[in-house]
PDB file of N, CA and C in Angstrom:
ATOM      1  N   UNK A   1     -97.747  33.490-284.019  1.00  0.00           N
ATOM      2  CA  UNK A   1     -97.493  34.698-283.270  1.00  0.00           C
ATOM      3  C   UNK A   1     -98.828  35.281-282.853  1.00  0.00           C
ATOM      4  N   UNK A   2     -98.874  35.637-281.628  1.00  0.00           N
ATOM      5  CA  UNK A   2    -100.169  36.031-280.864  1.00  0.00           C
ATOM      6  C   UNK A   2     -99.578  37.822-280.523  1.00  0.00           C
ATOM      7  N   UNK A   3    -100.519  38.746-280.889  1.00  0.00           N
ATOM      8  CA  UNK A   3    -100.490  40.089-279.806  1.00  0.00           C
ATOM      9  C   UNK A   3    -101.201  40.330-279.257  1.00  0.00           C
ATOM     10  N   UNK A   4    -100.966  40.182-277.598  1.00  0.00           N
ATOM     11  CA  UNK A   4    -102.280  40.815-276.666  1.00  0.00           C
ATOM     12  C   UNK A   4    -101.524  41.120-275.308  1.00  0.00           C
ATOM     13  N   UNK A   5    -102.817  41.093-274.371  1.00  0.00           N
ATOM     14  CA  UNK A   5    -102.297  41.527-272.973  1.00  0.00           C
ATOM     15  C   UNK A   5    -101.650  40.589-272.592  1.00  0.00           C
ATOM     16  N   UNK A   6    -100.296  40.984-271.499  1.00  0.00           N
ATOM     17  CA  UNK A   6     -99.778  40.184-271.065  1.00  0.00           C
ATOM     18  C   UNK A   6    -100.132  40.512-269.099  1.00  0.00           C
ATOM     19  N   UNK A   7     -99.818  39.673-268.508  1.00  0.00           N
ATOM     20  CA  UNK A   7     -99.886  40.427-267.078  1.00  0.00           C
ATOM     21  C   UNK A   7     -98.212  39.857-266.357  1.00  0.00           C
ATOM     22  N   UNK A   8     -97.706  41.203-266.128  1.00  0.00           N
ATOM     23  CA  UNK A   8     -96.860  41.040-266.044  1.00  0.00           C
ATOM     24  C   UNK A   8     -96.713  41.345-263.857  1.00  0.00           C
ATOM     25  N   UNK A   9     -96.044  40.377-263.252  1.00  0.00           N
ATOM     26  CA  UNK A   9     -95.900  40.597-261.700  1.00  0.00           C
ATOM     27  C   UNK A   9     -94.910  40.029-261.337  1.00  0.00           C
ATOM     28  N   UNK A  10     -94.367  40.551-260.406  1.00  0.00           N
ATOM     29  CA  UNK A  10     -92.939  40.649-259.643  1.00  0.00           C
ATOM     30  C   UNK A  10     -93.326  38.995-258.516  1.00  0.00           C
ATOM     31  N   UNK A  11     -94.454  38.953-258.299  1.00  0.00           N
ATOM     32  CA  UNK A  11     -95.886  38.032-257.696  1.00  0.00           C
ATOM     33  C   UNK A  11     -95.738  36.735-258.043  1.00  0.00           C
ATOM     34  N   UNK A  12     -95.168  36.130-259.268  1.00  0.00           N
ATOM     35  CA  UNK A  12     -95.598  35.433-260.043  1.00  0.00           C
ATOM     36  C   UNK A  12     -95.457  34.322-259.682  1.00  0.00           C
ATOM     37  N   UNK A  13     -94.981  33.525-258.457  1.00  0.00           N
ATOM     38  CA  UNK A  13     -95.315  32.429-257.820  1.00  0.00           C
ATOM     39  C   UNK A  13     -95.982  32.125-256.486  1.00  0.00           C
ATOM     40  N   UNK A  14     -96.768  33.923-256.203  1.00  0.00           N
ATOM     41  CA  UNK A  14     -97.529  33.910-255.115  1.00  0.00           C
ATOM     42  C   UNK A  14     -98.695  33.176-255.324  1.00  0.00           C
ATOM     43  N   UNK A  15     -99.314  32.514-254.349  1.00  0.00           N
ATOM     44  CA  UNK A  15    -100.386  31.411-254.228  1.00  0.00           C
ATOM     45  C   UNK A  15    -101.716  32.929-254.520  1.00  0.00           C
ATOM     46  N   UNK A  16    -102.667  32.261-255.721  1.00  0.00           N
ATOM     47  CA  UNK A  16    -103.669  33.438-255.592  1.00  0.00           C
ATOM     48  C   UNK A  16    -104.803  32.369-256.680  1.00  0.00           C
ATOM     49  N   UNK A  17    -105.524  31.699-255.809  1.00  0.00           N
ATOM     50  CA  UNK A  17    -106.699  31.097-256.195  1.00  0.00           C
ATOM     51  C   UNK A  17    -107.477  31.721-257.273  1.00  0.00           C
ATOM     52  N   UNK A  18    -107.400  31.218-258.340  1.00  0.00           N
ATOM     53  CA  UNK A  18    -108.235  32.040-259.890  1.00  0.00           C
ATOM     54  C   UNK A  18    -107.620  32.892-260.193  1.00  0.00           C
ATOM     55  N   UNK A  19    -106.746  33.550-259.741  1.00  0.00           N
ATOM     56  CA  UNK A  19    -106.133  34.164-260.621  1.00  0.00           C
ATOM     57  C   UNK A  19    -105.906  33.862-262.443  1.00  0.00           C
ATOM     58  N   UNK A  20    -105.153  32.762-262.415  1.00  0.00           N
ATOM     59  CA  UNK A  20    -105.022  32.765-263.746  1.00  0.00           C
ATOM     60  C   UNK A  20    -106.314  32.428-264.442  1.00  0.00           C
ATOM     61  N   UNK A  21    -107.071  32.024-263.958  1.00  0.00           N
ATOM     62  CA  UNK A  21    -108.172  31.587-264.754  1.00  0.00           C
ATOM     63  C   UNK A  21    -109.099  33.332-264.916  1.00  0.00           C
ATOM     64  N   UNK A  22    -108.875  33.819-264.427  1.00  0.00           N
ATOM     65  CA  UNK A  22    -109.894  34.920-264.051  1.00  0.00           C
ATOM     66  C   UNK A  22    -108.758  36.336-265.248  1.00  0.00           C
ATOM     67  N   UNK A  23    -107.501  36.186-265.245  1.00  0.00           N
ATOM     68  CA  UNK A  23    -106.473  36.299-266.398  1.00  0.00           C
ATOM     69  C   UNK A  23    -107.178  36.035-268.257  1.00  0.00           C
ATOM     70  N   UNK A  24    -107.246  34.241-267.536  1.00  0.00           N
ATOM     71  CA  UNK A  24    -107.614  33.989-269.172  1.00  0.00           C
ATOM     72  C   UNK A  24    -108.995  34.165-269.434  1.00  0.00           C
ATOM     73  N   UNK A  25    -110.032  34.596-268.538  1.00  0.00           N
ATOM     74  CA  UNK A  25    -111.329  34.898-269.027  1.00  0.00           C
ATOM     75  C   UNK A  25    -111.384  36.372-269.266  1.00  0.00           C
ATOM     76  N   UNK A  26    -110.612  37.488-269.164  1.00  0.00           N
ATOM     77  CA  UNK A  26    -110.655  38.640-269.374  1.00  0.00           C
ATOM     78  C   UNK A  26    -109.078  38.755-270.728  1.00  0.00           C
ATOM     79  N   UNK A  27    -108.918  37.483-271.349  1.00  0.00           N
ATOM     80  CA  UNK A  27    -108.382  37.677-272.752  1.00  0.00           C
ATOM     81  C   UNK A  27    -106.820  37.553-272.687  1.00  0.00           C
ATOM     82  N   UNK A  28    -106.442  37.719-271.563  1.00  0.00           N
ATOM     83  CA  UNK A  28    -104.382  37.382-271.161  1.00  0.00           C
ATOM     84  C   UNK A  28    -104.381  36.439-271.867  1.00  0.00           C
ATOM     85  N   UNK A  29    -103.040  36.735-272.198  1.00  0.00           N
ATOM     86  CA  UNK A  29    -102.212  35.822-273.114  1.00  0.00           C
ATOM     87  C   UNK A  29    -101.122  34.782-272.536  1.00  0.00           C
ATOM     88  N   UNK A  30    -100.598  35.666-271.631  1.00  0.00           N
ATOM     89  CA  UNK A  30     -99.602  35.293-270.798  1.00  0.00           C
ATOM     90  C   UNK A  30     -98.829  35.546-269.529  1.00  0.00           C
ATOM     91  N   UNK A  31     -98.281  35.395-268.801  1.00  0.00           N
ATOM     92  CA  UNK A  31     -97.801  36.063-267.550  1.00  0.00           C
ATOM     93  C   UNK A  31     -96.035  35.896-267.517  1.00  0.00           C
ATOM     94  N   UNK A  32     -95.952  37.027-267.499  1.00  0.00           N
ATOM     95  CA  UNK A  32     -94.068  37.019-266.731  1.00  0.00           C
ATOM     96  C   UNK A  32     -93.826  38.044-266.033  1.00  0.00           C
ATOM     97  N   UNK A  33     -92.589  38.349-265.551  1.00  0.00           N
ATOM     98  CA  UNK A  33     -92.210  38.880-264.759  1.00  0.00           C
ATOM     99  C   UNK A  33     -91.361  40.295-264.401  1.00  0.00           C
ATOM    100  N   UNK A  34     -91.125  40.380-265.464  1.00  0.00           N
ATOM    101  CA  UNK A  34     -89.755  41.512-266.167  1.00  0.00           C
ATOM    102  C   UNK A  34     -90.903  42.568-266.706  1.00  0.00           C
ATOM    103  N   UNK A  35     -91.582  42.259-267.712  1.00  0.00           N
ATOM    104  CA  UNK A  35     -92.126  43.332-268.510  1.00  0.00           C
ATOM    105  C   UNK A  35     -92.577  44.753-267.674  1.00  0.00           C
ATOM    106  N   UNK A  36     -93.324  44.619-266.599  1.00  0.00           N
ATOM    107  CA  UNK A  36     -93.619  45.568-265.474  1.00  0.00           C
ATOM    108  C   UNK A  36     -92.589  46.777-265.186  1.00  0.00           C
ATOM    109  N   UNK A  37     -91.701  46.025-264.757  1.00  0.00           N
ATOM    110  CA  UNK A  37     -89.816  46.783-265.195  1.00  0.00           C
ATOM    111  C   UNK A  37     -89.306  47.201-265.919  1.00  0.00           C
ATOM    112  N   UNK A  38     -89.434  46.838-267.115  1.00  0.00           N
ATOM    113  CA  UNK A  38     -88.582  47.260-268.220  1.00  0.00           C
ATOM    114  C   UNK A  38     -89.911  48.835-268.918  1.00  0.00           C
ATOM    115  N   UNK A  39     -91.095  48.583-268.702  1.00  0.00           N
ATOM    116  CA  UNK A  39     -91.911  49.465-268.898  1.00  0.00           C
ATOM    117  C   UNK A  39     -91.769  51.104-268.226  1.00  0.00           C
ATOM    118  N   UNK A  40     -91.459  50.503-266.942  1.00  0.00           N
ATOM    119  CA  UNK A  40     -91.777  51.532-266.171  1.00  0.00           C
ATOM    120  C   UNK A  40     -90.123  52.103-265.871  1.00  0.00           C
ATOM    121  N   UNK A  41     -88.921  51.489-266.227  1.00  0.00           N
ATOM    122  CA  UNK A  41     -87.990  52.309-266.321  1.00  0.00           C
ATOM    123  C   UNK A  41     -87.918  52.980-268.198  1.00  0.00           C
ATOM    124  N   UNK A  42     -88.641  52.550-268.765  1.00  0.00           N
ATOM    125  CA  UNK A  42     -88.950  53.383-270.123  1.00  0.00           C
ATOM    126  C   UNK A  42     -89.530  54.778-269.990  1.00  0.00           C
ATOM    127  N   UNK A  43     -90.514  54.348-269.228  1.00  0.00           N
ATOM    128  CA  UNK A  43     -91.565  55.758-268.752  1.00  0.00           C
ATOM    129  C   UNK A  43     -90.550  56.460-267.848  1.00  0.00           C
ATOM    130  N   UNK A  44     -89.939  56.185-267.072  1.00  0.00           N
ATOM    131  CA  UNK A  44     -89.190  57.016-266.385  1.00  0.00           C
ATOM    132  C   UNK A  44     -88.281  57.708-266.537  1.00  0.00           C
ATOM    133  N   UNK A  45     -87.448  57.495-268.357  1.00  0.00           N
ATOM    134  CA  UNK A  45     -86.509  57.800-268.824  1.00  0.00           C
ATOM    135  C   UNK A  45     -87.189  58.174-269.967  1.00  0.00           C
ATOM    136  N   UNK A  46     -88.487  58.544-269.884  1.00  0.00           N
ATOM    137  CA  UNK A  46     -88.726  59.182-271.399  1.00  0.00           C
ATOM    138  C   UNK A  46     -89.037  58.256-272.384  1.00  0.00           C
ATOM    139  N   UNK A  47     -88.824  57.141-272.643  1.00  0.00           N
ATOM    140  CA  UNK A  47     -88.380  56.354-273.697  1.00  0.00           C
ATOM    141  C   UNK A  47     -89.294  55.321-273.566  1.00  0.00           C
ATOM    142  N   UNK A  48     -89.720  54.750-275.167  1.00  0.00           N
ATOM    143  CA  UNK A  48     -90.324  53.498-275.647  1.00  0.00           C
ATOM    144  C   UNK A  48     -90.059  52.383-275.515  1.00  0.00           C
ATOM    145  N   UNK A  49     -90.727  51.157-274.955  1.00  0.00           N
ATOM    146  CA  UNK A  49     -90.286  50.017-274.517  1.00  0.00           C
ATOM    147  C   UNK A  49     -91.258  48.952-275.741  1.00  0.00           C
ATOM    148  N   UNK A  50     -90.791  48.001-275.538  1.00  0.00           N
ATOM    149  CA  UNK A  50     -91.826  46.315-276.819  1.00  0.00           C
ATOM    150  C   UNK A  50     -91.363  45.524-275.761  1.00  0.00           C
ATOM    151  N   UNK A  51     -92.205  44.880-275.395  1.00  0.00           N
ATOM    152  CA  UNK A  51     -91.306  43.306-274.910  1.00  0.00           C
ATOM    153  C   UNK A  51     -92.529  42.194-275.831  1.00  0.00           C
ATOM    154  N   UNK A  52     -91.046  41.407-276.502  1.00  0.00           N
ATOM    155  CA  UNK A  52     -91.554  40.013-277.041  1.00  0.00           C
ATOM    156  C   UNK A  52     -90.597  39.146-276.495  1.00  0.00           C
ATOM    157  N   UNK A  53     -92.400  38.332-276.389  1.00  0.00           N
ATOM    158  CA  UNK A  53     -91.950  36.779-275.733  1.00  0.00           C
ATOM    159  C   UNK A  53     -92.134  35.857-276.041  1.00  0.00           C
ATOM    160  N   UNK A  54     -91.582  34.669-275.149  1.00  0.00           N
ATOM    161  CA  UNK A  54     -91.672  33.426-275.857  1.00  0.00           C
ATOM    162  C   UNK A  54     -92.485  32.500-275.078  1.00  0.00           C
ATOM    163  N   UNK A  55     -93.117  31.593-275.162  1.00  0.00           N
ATOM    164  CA  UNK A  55     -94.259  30.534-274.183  1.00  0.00           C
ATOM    165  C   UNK A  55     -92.459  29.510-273.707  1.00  0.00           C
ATOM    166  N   UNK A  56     -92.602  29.242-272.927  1.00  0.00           N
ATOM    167  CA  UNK A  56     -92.161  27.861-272.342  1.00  0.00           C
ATOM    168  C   UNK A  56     -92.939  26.939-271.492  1.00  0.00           C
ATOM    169  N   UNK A  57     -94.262  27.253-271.162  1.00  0.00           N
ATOM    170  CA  UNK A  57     -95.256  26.347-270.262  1.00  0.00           C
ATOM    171  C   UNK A  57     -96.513  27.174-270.237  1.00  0.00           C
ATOM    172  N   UNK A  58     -97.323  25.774-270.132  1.00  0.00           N
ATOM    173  CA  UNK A  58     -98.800  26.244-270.415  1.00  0.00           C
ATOM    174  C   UNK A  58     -99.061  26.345-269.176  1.00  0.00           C
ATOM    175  N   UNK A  59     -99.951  27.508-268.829  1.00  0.00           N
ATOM    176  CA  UNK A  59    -100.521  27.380-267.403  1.00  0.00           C
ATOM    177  C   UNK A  59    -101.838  26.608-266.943  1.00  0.00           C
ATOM    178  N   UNK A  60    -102.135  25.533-268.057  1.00  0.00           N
ATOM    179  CA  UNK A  60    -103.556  24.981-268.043  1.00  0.00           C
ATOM    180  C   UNK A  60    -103.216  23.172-268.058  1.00  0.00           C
ATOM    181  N   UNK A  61    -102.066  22.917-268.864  1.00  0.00           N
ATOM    182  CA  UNK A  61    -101.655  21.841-269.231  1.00  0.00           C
ATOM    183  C   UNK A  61    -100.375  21.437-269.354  1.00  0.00           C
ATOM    184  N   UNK A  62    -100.156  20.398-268.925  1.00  0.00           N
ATOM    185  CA  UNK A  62     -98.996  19.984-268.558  1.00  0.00           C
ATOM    186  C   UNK A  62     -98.237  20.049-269.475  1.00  0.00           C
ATOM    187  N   UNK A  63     -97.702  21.125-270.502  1.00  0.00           N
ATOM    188  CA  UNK A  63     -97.104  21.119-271.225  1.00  0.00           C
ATOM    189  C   UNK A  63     -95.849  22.282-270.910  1.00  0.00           C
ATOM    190  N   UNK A  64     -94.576  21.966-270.995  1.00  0.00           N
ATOM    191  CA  UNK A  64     -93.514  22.899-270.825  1.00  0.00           C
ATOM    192  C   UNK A  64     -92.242  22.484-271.670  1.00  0.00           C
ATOM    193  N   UNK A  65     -91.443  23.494-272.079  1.00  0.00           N
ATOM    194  CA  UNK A  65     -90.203  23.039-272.920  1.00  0.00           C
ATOM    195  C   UNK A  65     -89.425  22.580-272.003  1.00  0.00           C
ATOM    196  N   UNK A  66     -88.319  21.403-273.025  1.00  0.00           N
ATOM    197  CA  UNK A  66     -87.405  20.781-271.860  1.00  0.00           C
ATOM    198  C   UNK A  66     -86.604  21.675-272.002  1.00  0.00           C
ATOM    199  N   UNK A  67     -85.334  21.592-271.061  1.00  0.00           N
ATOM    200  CA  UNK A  67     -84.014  22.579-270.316  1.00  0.00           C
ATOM    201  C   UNK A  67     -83.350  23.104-271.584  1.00  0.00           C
ATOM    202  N   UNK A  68     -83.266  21.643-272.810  1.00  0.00           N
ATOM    203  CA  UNK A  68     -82.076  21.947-273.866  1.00  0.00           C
ATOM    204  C   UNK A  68     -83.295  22.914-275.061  1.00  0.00           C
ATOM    205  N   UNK A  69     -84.406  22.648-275.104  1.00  0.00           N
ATOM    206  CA  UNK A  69     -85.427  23.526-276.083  1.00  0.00           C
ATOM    207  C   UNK A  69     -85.125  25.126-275.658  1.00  0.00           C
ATOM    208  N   UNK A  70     -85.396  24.920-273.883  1.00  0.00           N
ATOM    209  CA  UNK A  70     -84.971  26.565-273.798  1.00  0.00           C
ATOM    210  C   UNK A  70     -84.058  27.087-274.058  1.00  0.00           C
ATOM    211  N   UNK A  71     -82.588  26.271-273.200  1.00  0.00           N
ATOM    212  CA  UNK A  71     -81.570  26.706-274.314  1.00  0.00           C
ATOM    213  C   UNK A  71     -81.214  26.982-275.295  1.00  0.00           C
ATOM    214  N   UNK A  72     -81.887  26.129-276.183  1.00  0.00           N
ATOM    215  CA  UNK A  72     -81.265  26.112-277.945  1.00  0.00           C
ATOM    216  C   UNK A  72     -82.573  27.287-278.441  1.00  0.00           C
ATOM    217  N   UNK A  73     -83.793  27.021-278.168  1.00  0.00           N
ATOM    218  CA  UNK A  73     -84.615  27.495-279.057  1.00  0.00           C
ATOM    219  C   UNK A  73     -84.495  29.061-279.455  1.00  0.00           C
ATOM    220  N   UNK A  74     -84.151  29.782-278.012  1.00  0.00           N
ATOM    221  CA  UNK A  74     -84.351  31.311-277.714  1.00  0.00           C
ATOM    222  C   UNK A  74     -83.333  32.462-279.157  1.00  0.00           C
ATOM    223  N   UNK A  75     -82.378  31.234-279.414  1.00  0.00           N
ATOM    224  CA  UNK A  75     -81.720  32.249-280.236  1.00  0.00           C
ATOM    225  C   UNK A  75     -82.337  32.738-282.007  1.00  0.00           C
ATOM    226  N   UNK A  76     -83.043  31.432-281.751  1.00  0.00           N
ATOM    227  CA  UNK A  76     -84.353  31.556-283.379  1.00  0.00           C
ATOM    228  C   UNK A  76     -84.941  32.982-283.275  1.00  0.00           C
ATOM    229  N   UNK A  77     -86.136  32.095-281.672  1.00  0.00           N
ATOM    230  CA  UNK A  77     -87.191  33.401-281.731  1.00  0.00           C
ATOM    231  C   UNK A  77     -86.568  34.602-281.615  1.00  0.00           C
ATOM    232  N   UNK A  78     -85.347  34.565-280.928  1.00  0.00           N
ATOM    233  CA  UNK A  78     -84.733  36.089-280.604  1.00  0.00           C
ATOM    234  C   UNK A  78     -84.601  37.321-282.206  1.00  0.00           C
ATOM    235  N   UNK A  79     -83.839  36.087-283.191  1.00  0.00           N
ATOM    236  CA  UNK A  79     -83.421  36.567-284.308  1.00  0.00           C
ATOM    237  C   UNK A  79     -84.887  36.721-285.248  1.00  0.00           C
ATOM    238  N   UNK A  80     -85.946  36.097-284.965  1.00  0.00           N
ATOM    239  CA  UNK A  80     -87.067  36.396-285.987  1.00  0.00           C
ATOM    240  C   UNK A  80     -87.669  37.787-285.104  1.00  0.00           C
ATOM    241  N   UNK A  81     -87.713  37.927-283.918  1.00  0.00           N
ATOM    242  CA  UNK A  81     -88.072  38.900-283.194  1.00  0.00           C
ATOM    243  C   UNK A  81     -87.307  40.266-283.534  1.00  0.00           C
ATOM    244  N   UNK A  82     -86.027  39.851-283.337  1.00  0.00           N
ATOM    245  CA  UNK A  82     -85.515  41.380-283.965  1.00  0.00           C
ATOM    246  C   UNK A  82     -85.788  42.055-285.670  1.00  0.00           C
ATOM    247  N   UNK A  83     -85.362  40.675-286.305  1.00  0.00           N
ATOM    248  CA  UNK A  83     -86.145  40.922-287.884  1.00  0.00           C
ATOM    249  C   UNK A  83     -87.474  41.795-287.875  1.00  0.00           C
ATOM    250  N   UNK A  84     -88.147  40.897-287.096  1.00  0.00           N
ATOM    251  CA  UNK A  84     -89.561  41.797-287.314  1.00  0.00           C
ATOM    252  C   UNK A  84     -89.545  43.050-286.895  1.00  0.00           C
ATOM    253  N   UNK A  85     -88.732  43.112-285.641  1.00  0.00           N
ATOM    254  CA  UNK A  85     -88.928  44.989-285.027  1.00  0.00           C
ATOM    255  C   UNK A  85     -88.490  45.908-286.452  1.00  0.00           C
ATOM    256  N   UNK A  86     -87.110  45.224-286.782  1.00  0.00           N
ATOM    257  CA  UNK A  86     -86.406  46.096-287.954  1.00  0.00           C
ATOM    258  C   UNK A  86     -86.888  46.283-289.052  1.00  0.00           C
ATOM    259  N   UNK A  87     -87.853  45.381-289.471  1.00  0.00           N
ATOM    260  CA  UNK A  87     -88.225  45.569-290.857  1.00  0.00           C
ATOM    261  C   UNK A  87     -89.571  46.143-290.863  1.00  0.00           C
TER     262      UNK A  87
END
């Protein structure tokens, strides 16, 4: 388990030369797409937001989960994720 910056953009399959590299030299962890959203309707309603996530592909190396890992895996991390918020 890693905690850090994430960069989160609506963007996230716009063509943008260094970007990610220029991401992972200023310490990002990761990029998705939602978190941006779910933040800013928190702030807008008053209220506290967490988003935890999960890796499915490296942005450096050809590494990504297959179709049935994403499927099956999410309900683990989901349930160790909520454990941890609760306890």
């Amino acid at each position: 388990m890693r905690v850090g910056p994430v960069y989160s953009s609506d963007h996230f399959y716009l063509a943008r030369p260094g970007l990610h590299e220029g991401l992972r030299d200023h310490g990002v962890l990761g990029v998705d797409m939602e978190t941006a959203a779910l933040y800013a309707v928190a702030s807008a309603e008053g209220r506290e937001a967490l988003t935890v996530l999960t890796v499915t592909d490296h942005m450096f190396r050809e590494e990504a989960l297959s179709p049935d890992e994403r499927e099956n895996g999410f309900t683990a991390a989901a349930t160790i994720a909520i454990e941890a918020a609760l306890s």
